[in-house]
Structure formats: C-alpha cells, structure tokens
N, C-alpha and C. Protein backbone atom coordinates (compact mmCIF):
# COMPACT_ATOMS: atom_id res chain seq x y z
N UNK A 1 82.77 43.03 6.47
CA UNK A 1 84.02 43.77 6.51
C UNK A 1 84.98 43.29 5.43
N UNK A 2 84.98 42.05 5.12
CA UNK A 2 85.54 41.41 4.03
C UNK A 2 85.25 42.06 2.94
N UNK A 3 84.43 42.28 2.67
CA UNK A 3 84.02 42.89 1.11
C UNK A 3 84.37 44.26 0.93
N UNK A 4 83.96 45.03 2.16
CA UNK A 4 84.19 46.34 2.24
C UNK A 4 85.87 47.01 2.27
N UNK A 5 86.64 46.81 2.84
CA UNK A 5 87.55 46.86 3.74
C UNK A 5 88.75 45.44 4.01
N UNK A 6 88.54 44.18 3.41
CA UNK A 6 89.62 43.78 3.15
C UNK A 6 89.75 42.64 4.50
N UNK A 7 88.70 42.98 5.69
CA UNK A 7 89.57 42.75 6.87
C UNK A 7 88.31 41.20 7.64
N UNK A 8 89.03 40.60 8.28
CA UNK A 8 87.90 39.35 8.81
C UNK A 8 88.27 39.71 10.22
N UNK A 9 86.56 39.33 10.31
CA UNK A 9 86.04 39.49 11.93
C UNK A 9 85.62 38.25 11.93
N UNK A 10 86.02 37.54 12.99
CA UNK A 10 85.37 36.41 13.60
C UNK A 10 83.90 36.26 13.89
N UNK A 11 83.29 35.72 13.67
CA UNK A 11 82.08 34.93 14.52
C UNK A 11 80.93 36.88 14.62
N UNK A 12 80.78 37.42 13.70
CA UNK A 12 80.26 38.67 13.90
C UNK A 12 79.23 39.02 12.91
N UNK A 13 78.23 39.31 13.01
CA UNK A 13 77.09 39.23 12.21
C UNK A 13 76.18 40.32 12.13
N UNK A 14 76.22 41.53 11.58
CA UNK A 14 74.92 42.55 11.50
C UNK A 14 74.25 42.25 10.82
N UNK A 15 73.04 42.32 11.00
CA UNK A 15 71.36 41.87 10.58
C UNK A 15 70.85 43.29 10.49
N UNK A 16 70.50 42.94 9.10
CA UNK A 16 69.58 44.83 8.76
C UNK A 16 68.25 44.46 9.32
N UNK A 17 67.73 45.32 10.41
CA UNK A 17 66.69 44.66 10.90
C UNK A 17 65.38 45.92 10.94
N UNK A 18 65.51 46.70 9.49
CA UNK A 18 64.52 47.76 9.45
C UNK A 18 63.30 47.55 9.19
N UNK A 19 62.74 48.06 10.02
CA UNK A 19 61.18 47.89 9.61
C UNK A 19 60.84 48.84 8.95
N UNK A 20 60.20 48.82 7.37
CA UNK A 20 60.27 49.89 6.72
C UNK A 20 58.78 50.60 6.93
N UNK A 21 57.87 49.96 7.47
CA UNK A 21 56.42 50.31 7.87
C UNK A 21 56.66 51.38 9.06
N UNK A 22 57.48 51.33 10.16
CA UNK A 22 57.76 51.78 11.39
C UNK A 22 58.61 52.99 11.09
N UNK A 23 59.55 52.77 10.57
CA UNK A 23 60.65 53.68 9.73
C UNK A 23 59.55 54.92 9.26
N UNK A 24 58.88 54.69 8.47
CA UNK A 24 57.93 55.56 7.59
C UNK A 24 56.65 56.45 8.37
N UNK A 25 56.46 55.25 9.34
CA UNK A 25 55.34 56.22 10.85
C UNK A 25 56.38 57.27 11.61
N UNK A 26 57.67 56.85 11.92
CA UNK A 26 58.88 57.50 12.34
C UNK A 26 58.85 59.13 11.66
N UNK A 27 59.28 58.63 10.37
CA UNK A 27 59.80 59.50 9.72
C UNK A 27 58.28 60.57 9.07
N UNK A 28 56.68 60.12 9.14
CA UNK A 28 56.43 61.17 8.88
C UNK A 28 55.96 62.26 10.39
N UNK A 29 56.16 61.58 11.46
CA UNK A 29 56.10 62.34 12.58
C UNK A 29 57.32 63.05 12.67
N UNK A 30 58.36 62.88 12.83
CA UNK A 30 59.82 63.41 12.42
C UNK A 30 60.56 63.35 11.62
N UNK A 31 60.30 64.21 10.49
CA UNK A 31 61.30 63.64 9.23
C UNK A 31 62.68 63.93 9.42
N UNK A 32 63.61 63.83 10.03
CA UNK A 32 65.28 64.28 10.64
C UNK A 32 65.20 62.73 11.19
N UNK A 33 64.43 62.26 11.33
CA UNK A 33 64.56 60.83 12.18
C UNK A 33 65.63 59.76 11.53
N UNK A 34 65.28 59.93 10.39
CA UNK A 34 66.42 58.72 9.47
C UNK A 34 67.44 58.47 9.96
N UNK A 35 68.14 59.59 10.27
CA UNK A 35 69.69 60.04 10.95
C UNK A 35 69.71 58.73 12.23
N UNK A 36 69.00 58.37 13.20
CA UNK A 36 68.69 58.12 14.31
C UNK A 36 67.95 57.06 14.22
N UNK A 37 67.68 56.41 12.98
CA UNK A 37 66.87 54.96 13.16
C UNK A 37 67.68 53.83 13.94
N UNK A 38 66.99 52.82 14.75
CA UNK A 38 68.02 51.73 15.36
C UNK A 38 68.12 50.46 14.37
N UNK A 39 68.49 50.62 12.89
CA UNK A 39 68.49 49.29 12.06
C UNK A 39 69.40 47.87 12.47
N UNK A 40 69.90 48.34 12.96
CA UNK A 40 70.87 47.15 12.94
C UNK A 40 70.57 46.08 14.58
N UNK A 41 71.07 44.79 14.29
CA UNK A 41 71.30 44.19 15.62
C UNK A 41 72.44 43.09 14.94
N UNK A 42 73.13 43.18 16.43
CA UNK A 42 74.48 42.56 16.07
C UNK A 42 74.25 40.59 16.64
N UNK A 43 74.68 39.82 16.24
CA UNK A 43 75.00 38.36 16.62
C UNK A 43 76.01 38.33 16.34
N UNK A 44 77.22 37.77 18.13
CA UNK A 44 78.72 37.97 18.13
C UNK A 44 78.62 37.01 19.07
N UNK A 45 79.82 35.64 18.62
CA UNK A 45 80.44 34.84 19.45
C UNK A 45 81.51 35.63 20.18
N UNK A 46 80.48 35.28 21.68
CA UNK A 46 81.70 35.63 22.54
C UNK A 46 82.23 34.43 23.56
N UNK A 47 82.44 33.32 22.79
CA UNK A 47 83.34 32.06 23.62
C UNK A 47 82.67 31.12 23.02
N UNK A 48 83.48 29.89 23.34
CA UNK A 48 83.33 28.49 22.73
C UNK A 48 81.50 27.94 23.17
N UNK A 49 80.41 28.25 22.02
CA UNK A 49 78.78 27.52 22.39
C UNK A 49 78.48 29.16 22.95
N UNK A 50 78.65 30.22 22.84
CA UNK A 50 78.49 31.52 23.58
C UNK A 50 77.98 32.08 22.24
N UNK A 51 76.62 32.96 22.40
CA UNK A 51 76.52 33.96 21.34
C UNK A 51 75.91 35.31 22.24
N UNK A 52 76.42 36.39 21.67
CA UNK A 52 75.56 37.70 22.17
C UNK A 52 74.60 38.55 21.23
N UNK A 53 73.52 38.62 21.59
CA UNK A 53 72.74 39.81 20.39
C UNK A 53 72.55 41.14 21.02
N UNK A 54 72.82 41.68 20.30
CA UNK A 54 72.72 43.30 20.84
C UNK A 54 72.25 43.60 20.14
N UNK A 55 70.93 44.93 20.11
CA UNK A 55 70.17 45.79 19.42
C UNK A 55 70.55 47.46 20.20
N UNK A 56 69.91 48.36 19.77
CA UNK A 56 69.84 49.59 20.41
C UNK A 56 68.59 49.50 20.85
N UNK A 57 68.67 50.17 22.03
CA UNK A 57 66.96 50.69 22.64
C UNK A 57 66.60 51.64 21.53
N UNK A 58 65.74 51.65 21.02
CA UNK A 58 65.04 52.90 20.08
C UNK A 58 64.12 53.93 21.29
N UNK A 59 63.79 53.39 22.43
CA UNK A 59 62.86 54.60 22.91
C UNK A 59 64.52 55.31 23.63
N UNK A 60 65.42 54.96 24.03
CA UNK A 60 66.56 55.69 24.62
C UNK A 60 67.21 56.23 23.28
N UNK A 61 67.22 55.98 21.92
CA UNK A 61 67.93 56.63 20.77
C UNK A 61 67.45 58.05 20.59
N UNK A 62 65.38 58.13 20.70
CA UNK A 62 64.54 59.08 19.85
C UNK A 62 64.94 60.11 21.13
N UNK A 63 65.25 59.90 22.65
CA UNK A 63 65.54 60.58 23.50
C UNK A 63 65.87 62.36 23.38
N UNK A 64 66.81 62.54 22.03
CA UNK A 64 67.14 63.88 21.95
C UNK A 64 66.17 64.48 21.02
N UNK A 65 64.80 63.61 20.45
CA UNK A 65 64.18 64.48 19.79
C UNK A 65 62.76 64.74 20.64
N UNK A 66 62.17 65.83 21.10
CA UNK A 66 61.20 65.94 21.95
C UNK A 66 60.03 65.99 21.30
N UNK A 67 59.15 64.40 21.36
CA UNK A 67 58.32 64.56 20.32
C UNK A 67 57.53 63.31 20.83
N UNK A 68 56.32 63.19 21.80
CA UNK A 68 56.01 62.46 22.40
C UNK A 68 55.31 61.36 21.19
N UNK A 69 54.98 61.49 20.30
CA UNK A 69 53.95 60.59 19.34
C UNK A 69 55.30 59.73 18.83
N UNK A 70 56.60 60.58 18.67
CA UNK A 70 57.98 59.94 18.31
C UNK A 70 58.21 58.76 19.51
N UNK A 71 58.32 59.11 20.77
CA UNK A 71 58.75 58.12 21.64
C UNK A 71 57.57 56.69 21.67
N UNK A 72 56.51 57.28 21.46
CA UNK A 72 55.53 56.20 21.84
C UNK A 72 55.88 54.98 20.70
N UNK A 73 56.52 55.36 19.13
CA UNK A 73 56.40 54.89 18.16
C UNK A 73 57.10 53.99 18.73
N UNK A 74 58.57 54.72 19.64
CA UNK A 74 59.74 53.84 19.41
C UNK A 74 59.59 52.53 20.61
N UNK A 75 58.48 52.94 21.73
CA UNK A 75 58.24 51.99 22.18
C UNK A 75 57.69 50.99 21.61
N UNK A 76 56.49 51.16 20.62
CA UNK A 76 56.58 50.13 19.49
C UNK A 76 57.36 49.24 18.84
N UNK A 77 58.43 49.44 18.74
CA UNK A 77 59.73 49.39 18.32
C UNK A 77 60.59 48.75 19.34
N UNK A 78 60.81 49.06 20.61
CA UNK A 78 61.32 48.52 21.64
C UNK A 78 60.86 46.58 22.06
N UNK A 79 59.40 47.10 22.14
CA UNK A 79 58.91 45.95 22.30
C UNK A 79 58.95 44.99 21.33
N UNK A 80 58.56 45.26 19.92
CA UNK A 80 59.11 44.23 18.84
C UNK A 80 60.26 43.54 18.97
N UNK A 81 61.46 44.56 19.37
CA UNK A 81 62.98 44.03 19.36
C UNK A 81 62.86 43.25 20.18
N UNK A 82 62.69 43.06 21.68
CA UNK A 82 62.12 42.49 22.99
C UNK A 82 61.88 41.06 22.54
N UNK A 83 61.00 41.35 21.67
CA UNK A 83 60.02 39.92 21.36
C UNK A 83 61.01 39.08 20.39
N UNK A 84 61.84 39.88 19.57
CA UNK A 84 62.86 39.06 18.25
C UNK A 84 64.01 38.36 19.59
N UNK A 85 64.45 38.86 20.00
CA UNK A 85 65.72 38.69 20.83
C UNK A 85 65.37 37.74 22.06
N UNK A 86 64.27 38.06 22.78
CA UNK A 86 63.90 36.97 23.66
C UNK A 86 63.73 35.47 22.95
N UNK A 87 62.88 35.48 21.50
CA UNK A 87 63.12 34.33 21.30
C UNK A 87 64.39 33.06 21.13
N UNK A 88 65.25 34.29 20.60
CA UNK A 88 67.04 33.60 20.56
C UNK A 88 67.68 33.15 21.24
C-alpha cells in the first residue's frame, strides 16, 4: 500500500500465491475464469504473538460458473491451499 497509494498498514501481508500450472488447466476448461482466480492469501497480525492467514475457498469462488471439470479443478486447488496453511 506504501508504494501504491502512499498509506501504511500494519503487520499485513498479501502473498501472490498463483499457481500458474492450475490457473492454465482453469482457464482452458473456462476461459472467463481469470476474472475469478483465488491468487492471493493474506498474513495479518491480529494481536501481540497473533497471526491470521486467510485464503479464498476456490471450490466456493468457481460456484457461479456451472462447469463440473471447473469445480473438481478447484478442489484441487482447495486442498493444496489446506495443505500450505495447515502447515503455518
């Protein structure tokens, strides 16, 4: 935000966390998908020794596109995130 915009956020951290292999299985089953990828996950102090990570569900994101080979991907995708974040 500093660089962009001038402004400081405390203790706040987005991580580009695209998988460009997954992205590309995504996008040639649905190419509109880009719009709707879940790249990001956030790391945010929330109190003194406190951290939170948040990601998006990707199988609850692909939700408005009806495209079963799409959802299965994103469970792919779900579970990866699962596995990054549990380790933290």
């Amino acid at each position: 935000m500093k660089k962009k915009i001038n402004e400081d956020v405390a203790n706040y951290l987005i991580l580009g966390a695209c998988n460009p292999k997954m992205a590309h299985e995504a996008m040639k089953i649905e190419p509109q998908v880009g719009a709707m990828l879940p790249c990001n996950v956030i790391v945010r102090s929330t109190g003194v020794d406190q951290v939170m990570v948040s990601a998006i569900d990707p199988v609850a994101s692909m939700l408005a596109i009806p495209n079963d080979r799409l959802k299965a991907l994103a469970g792919q995708v779900r579970a990866m995130l699962e596995m990054v974040v549990s380790t933290i």
